[in-house]
PDB file of N, CA and C in Angstrom:
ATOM      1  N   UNK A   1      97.819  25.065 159.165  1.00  0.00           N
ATOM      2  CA  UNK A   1      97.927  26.340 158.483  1.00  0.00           C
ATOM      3  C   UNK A   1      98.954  27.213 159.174  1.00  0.00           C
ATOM      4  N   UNK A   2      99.372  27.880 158.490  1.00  0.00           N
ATOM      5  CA  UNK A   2     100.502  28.930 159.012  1.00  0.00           C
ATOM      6  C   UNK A   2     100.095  30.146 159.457  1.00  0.00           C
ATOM      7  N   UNK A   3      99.720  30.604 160.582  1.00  0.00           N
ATOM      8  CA  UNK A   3      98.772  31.847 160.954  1.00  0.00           C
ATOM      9  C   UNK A   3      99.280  33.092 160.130  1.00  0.00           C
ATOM     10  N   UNK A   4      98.465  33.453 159.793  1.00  0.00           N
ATOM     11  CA  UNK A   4      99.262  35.348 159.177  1.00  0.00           C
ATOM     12  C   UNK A   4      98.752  36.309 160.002  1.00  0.00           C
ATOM     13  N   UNK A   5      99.524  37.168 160.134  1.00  0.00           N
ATOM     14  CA  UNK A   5      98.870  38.016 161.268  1.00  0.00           C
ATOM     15  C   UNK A   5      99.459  39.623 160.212  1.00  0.00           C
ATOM     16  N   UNK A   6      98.944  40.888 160.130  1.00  0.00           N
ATOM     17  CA  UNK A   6      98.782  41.670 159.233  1.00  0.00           C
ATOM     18  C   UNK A   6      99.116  43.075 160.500  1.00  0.00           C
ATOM     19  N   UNK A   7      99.789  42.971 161.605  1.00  0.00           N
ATOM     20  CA  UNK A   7      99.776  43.824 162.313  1.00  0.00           C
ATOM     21  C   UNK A   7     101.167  44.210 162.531  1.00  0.00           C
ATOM     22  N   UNK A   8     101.514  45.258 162.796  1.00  0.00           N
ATOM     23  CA  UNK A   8     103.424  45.653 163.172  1.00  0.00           C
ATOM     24  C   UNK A   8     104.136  44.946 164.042  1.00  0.00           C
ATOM     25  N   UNK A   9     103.074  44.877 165.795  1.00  0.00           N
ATOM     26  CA  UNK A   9     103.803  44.294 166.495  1.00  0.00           C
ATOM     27  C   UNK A   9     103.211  42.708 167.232  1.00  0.00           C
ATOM     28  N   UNK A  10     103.394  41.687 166.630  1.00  0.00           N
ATOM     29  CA  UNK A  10     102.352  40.808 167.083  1.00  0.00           C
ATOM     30  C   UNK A  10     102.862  40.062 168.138  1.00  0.00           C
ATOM     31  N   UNK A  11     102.014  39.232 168.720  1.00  0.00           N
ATOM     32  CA  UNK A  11     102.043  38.577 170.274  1.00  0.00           C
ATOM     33  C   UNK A  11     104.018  38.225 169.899  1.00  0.00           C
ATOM     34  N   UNK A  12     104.417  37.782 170.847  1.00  0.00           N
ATOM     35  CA  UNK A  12     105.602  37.114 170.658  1.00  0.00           C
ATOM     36  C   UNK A  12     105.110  35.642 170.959  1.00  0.00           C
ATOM     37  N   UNK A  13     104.371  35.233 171.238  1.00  0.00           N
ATOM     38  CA  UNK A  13     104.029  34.111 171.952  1.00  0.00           C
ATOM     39  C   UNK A  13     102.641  33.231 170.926  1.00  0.00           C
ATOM     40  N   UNK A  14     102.897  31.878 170.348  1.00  0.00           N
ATOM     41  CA  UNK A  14     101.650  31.370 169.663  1.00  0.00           C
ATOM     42  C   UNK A  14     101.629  30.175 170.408  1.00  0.00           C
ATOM     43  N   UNK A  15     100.113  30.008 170.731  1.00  0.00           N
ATOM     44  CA  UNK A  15      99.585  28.574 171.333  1.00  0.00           C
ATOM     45  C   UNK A  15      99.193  27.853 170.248  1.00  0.00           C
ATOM     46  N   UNK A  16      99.164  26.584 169.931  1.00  0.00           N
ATOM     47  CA  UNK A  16      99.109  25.841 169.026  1.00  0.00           C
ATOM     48  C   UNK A  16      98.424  24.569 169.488  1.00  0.00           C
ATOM     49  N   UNK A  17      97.310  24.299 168.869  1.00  0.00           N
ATOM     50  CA  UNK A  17      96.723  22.984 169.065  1.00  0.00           C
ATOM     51  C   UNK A  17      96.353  22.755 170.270  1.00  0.00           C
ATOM     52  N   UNK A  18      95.443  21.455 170.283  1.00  0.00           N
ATOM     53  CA  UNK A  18      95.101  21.296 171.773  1.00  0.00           C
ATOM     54  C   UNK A  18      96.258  20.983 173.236  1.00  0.00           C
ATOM     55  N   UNK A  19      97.329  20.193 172.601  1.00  0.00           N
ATOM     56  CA  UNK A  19      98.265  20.356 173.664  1.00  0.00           C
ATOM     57  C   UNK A  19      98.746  21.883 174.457  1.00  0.00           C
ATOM     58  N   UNK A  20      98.566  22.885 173.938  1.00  0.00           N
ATOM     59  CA  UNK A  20      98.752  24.323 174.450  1.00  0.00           C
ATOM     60  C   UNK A  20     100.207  24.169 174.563  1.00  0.00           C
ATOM     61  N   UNK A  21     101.060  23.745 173.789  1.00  0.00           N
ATOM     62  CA  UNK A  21     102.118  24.081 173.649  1.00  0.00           C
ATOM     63  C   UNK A  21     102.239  25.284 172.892  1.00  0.00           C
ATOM     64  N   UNK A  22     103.510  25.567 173.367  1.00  0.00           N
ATOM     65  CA  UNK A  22     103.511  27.758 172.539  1.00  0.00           C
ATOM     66  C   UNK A  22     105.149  27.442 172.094  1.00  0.00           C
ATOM     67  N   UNK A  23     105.275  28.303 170.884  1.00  0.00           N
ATOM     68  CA  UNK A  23     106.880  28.691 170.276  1.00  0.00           C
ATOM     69  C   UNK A  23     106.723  29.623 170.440  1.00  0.00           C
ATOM     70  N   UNK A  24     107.959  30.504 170.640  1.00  0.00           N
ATOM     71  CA  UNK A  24     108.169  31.699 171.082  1.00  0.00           C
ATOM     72  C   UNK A  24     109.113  31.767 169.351  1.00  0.00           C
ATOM     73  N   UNK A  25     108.470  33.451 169.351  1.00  0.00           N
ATOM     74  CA  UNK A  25     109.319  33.752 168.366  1.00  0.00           C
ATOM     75  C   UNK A  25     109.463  35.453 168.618  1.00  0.00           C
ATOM     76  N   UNK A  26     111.130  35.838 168.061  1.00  0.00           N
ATOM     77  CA  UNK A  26     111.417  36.836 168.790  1.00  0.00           C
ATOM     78  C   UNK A  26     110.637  38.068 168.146  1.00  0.00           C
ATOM     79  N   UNK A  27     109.852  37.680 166.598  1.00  0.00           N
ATOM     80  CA  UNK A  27     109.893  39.146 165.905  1.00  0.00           C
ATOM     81  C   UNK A  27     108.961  38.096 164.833  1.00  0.00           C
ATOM     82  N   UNK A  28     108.307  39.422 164.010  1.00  0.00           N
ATOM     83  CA  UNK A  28     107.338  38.828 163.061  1.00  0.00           C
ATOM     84  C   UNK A  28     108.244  38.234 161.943  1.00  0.00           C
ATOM     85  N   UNK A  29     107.662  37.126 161.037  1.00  0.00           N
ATOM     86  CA  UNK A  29     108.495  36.301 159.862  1.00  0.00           C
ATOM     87  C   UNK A  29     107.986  36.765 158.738  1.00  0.00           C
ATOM     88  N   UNK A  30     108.515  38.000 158.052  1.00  0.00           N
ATOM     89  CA  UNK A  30     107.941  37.681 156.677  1.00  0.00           C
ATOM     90  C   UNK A  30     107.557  36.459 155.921  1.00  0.00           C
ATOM     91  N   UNK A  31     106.091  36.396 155.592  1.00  0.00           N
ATOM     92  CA  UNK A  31     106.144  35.259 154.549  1.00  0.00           C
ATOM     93  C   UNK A  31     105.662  35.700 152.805  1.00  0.00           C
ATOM     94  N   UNK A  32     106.232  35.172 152.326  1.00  0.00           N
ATOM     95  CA  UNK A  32     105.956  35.180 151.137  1.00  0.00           C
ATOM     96  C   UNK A  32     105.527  33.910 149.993  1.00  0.00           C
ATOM     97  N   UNK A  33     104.957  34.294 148.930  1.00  0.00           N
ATOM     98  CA  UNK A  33     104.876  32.784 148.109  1.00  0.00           C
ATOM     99  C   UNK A  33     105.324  33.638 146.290  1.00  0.00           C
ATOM    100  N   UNK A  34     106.359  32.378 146.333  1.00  0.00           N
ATOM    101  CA  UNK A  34     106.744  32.391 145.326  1.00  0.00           C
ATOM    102  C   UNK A  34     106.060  31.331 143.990  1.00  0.00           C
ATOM    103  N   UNK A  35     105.991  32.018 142.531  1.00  0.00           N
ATOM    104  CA  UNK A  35     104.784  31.087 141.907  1.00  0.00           C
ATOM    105  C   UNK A  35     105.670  31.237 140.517  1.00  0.00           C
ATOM    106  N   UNK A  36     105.912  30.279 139.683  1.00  0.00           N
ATOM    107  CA  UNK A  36     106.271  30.293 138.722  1.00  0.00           C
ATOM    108  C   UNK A  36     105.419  29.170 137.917  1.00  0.00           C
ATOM    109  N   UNK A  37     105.206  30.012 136.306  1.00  0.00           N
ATOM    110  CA  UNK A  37     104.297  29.067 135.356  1.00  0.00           C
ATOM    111  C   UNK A  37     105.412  28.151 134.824  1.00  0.00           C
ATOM    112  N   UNK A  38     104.875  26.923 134.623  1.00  0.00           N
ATOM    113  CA  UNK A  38     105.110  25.729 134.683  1.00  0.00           C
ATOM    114  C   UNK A  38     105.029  25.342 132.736  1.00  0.00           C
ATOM    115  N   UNK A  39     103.400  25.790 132.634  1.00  0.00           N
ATOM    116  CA  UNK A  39     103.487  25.547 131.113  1.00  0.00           C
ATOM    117  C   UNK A  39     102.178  26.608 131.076  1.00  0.00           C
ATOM    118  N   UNK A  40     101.414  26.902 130.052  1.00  0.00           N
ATOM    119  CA  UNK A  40     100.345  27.628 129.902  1.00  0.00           C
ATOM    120  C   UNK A  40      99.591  26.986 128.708  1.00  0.00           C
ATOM    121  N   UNK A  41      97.846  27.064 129.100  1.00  0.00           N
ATOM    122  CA  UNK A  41      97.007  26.180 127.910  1.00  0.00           C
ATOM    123  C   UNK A  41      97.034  26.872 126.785  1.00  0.00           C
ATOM    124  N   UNK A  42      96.635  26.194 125.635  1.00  0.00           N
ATOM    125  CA  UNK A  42      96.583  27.299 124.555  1.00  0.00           C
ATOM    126  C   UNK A  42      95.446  27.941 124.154  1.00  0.00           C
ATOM    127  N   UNK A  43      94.196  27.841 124.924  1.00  0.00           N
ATOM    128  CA  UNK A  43      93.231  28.628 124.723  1.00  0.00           C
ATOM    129  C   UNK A  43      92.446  29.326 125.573  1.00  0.00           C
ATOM    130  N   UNK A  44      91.358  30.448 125.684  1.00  0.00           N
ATOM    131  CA  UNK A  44      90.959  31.253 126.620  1.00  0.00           C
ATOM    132  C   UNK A  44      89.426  30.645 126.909  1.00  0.00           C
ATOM    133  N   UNK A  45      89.124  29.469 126.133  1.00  0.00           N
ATOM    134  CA  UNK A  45      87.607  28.306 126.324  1.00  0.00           C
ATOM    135  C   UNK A  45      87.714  27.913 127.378  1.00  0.00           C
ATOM    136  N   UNK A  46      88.833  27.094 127.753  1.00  0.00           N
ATOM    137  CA  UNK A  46      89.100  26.513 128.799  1.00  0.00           C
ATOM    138  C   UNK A  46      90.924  26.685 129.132  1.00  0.00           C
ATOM    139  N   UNK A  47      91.731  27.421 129.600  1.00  0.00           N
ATOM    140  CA  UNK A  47      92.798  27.806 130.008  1.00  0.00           C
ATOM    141  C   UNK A  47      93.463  26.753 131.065  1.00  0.00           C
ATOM    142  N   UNK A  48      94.055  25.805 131.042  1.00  0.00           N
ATOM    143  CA  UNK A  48      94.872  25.437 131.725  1.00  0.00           C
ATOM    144  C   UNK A  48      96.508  25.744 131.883  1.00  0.00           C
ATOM    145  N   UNK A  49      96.389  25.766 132.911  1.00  0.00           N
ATOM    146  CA  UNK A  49      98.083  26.011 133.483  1.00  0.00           C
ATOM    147  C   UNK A  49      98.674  25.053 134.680  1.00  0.00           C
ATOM    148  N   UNK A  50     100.063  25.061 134.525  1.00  0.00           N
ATOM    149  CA  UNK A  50     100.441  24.034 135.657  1.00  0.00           C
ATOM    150  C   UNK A  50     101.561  25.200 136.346  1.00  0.00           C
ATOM    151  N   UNK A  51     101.697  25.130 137.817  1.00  0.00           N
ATOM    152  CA  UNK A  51     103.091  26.460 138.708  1.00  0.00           C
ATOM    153  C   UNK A  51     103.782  25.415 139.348  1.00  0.00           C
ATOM    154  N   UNK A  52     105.007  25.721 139.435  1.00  0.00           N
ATOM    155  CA  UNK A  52     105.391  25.527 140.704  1.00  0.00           C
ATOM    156  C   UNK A  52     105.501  27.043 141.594  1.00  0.00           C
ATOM    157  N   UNK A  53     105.182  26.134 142.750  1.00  0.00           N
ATOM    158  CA  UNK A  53     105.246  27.460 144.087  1.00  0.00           C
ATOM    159  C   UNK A  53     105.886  26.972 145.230  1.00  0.00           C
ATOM    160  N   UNK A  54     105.888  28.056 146.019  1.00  0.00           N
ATOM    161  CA  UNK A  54     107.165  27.866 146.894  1.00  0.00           C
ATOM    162  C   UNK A  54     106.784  28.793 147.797  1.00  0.00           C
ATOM    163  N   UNK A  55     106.647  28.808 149.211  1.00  0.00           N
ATOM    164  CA  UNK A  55     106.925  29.766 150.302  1.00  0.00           C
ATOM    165  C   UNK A  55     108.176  30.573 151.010  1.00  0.00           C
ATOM    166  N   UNK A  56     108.300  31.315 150.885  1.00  0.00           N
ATOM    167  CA  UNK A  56     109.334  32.240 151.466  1.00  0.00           C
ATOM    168  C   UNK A  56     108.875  32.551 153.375  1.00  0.00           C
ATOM    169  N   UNK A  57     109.887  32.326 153.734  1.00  0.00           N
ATOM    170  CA  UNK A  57     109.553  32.750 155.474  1.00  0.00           C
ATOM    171  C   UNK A  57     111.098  33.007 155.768  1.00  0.00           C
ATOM    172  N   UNK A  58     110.742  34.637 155.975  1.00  0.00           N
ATOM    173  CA  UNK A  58     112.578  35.253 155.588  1.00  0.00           C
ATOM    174  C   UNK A  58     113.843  34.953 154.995  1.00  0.00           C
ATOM    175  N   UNK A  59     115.077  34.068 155.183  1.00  0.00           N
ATOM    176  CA  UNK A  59     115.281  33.792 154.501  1.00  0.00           C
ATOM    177  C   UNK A  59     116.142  32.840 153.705  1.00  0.00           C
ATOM    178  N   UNK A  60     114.491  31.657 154.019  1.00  0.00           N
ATOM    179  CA  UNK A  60     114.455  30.323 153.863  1.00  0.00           C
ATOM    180  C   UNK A  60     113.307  29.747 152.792  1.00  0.00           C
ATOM    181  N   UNK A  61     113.630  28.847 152.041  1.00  0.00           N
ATOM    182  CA  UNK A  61     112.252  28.781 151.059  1.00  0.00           C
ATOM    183  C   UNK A  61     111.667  27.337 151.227  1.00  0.00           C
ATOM    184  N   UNK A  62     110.916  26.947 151.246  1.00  0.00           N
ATOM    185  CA  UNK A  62     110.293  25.999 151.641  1.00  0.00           C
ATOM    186  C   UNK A  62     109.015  25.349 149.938  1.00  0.00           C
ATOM    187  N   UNK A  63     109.661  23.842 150.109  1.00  0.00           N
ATOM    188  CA  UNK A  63     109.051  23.487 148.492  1.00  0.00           C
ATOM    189  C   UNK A  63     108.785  22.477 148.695  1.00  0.00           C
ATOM    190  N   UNK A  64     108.238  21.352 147.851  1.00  0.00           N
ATOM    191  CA  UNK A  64     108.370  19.912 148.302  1.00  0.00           C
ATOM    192  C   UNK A  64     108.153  19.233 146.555  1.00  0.00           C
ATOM    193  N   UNK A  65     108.171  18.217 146.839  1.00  0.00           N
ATOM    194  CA  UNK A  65     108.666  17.138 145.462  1.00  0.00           C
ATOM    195  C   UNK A  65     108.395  16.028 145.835  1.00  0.00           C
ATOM    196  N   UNK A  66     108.847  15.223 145.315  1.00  0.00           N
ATOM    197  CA  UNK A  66     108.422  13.487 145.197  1.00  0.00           C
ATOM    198  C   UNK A  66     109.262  13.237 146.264  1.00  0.00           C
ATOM    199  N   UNK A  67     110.425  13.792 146.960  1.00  0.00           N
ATOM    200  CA  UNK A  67     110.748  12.963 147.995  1.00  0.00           C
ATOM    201  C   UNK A  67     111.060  13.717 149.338  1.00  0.00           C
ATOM    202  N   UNK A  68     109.831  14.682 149.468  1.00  0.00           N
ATOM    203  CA  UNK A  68     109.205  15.501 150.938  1.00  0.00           C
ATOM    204  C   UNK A  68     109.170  16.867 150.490  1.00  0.00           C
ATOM    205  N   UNK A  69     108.899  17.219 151.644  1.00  0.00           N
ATOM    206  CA  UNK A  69     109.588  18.667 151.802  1.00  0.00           C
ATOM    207  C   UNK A  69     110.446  19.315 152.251  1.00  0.00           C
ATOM    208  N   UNK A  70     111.514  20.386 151.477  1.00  0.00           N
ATOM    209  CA  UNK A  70     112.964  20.977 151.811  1.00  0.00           C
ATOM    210  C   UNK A  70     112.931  22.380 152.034  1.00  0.00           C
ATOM    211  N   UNK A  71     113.861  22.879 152.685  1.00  0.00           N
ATOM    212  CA  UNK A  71     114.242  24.328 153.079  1.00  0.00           C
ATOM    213  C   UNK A  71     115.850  24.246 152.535  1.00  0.00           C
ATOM    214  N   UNK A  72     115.214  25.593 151.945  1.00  0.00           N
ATOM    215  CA  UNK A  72     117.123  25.857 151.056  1.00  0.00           C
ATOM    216  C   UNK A  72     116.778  27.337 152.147  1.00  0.00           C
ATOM    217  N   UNK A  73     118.016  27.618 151.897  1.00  0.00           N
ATOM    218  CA  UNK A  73     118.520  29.383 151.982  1.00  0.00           C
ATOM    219  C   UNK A  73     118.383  30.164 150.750  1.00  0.00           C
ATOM    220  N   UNK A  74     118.109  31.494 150.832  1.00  0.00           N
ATOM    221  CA  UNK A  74     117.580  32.154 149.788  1.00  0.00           C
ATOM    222  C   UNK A  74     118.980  32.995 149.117  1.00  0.00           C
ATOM    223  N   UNK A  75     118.899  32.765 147.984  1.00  0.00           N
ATOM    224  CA  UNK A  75     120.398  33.364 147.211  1.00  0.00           C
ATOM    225  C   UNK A  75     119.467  35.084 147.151  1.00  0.00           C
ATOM    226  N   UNK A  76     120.201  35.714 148.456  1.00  0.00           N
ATOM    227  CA  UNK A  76     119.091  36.874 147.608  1.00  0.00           C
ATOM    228  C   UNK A  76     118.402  37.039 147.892  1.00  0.00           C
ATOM    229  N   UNK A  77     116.966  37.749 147.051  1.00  0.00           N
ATOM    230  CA  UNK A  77     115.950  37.331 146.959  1.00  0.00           C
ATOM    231  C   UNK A  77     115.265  36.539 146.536  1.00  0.00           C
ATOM    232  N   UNK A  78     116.330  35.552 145.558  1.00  0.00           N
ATOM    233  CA  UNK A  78     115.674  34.750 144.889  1.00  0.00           C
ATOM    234  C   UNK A  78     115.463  33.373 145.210  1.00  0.00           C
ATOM    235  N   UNK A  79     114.412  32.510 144.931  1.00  0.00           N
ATOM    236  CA  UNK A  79     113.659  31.285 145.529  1.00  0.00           C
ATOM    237  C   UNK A  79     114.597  29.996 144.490  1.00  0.00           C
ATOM    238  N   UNK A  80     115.321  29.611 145.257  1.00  0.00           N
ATOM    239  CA  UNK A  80     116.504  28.784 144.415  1.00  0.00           C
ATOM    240  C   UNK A  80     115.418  27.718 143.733  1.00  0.00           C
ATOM    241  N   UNK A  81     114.449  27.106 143.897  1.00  0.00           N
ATOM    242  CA  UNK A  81     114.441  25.779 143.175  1.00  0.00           C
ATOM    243  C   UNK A  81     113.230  26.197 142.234  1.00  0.00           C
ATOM    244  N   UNK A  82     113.166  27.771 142.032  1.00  0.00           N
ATOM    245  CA  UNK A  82     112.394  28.310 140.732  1.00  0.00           C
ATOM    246  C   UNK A  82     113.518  28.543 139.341  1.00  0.00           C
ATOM    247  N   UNK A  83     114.762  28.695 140.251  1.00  0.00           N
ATOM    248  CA  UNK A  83     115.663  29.209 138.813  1.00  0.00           C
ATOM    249  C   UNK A  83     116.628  28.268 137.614  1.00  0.00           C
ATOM    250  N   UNK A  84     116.268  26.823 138.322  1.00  0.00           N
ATOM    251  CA  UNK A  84     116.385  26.386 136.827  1.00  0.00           C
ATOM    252  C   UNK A  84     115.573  26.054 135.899  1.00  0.00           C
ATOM    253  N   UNK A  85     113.795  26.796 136.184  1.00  0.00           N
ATOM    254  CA  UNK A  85     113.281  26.558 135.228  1.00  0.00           C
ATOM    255  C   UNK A  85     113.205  27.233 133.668  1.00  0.00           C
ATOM    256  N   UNK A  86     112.305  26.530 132.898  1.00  0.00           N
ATOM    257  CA  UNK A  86     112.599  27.569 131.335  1.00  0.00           C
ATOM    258  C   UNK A  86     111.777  28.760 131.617  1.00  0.00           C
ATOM    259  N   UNK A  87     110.927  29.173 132.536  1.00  0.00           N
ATOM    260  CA  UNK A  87     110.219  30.240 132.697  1.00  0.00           C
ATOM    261  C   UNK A  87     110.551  30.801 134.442  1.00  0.00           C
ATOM    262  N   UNK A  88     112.157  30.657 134.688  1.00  0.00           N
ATOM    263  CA  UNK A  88     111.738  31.119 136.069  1.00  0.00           C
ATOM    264  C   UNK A  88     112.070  32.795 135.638  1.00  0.00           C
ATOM    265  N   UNK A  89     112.133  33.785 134.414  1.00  0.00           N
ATOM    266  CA  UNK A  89     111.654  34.842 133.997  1.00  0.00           C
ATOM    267  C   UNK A  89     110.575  35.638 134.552  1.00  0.00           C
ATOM    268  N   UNK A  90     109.280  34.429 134.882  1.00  0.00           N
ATOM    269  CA  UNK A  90     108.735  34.821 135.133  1.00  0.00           C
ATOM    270  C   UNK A  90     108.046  34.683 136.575  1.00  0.00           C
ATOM    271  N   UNK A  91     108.943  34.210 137.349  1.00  0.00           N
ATOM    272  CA  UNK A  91     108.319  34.019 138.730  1.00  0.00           C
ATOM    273  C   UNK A  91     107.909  35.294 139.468  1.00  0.00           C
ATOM    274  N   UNK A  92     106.924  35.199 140.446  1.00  0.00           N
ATOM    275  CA  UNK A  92     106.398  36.522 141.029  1.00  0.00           C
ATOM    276  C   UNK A  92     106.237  36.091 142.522  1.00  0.00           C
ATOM    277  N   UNK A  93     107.009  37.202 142.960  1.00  0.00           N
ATOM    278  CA  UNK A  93     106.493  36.889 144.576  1.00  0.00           C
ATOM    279  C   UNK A  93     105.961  38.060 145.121  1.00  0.00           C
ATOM    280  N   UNK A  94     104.646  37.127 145.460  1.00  0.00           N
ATOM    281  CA  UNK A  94     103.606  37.944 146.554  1.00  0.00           C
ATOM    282  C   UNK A  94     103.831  37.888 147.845  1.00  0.00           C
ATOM    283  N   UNK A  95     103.433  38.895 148.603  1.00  0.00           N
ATOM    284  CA  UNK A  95     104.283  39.169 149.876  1.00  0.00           C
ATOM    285  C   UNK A  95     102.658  39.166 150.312  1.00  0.00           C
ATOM    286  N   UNK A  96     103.038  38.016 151.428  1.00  0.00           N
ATOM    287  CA  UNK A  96     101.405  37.742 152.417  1.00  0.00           C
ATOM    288  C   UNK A  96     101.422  38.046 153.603  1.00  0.00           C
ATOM    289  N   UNK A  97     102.229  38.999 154.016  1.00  0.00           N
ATOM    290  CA  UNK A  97     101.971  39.485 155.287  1.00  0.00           C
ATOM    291  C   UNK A  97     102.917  38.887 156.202  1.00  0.00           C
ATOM    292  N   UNK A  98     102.859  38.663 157.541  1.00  0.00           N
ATOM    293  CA  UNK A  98     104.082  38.007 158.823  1.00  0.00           C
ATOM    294  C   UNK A  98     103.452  37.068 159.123  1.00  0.00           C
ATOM    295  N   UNK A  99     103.975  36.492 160.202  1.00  0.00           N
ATOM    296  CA  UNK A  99     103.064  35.617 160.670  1.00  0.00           C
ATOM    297  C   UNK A  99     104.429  35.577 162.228  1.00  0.00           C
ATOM    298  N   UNK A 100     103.432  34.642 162.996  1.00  0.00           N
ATOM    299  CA  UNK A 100     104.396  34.810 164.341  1.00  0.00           C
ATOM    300  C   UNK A 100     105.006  33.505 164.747  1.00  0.00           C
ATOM    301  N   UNK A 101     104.578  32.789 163.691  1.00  0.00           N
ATOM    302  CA  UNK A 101     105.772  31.347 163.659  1.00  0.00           C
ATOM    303  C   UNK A 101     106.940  31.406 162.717  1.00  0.00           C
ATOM    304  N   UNK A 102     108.061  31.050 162.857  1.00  0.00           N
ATOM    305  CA  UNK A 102     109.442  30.597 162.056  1.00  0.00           C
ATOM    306  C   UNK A 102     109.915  29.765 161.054  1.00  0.00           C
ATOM    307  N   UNK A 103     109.679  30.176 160.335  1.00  0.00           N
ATOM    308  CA  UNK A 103     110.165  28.657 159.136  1.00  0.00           C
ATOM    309  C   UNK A 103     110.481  27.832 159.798  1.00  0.00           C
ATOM    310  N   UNK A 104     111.912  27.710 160.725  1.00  0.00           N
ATOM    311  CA  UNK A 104     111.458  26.462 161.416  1.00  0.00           C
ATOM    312  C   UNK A 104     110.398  25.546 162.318  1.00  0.00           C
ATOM    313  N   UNK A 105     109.564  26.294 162.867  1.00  0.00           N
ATOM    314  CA  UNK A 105     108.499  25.824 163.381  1.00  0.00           C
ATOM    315  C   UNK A 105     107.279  25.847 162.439  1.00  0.00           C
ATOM    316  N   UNK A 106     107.589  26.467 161.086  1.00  0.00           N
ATOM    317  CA  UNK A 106     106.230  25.891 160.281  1.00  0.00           C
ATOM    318  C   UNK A 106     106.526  24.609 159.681  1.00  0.00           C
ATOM    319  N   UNK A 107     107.856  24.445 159.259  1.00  0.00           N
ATOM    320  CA  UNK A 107     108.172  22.910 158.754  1.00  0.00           C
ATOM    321  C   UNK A 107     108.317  22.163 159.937  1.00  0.00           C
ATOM    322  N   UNK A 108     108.188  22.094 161.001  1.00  0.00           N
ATOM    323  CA  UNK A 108     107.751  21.384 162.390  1.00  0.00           C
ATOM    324  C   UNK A 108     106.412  20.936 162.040  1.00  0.00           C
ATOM    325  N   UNK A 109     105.414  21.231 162.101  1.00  0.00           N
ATOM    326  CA  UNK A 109     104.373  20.942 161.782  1.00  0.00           C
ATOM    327  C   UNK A 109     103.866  20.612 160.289  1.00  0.00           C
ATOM    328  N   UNK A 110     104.562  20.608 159.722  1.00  0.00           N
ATOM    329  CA  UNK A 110     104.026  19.718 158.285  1.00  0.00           C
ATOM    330  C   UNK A 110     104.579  18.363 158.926  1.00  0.00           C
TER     331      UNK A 110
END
């Protein structure tokens, strides 16, 4: 899991796992998740929907597919591998707080 931490100035320092190895990171990482509808069901009985989503950690986006998971750079604000869809109109990004690891050290650990 990617710790979130909801405070201004957080540790600079995270211990991780039983090895007690620590990444240092200089400053909190915005993270965000980006969610775009995919298709939508056609009734309110039973409502199905399919998203793609995507994490934002400043500004790098992080996605995965049939052949892993990738980090693009962010055009912007915007989450590149939402915008060639037929509904990336409607993508929404929720902003989840910091966290005190780095995009690169969260795709370290996947």
């Amino acid at each position: 899991r990617l710790p979130v931490v909801r405070e201004q100035h957080p540790s600079p320092t995270v211990s991780m796992g039983a090895s007690g190895s620590s990444l240092k990171a200089s400053s909190a990482s915005r993270v965000r998740l980006a969610v775009t509808p995919l298709f939508k069901g056609p009734g309110t009985w039973f409502p199905q929907a399919a998203y793609h989503s995507s994490v934002l950690v400043d500004d790098h986006e992080f996605f995965f597919d049939d052949r892993g998971v990738h980090q693009v750079s962010l055009t912007g604000s915007q989450a590149a591998s939402h915008l060639n869809l037929e509904t990336s109109d409607e993508t929404q990004l929720l902003d989840l707080g910091f966290s005190t690891l780095t995009g690169a050290a969260m795709l370290h650990l996947l």
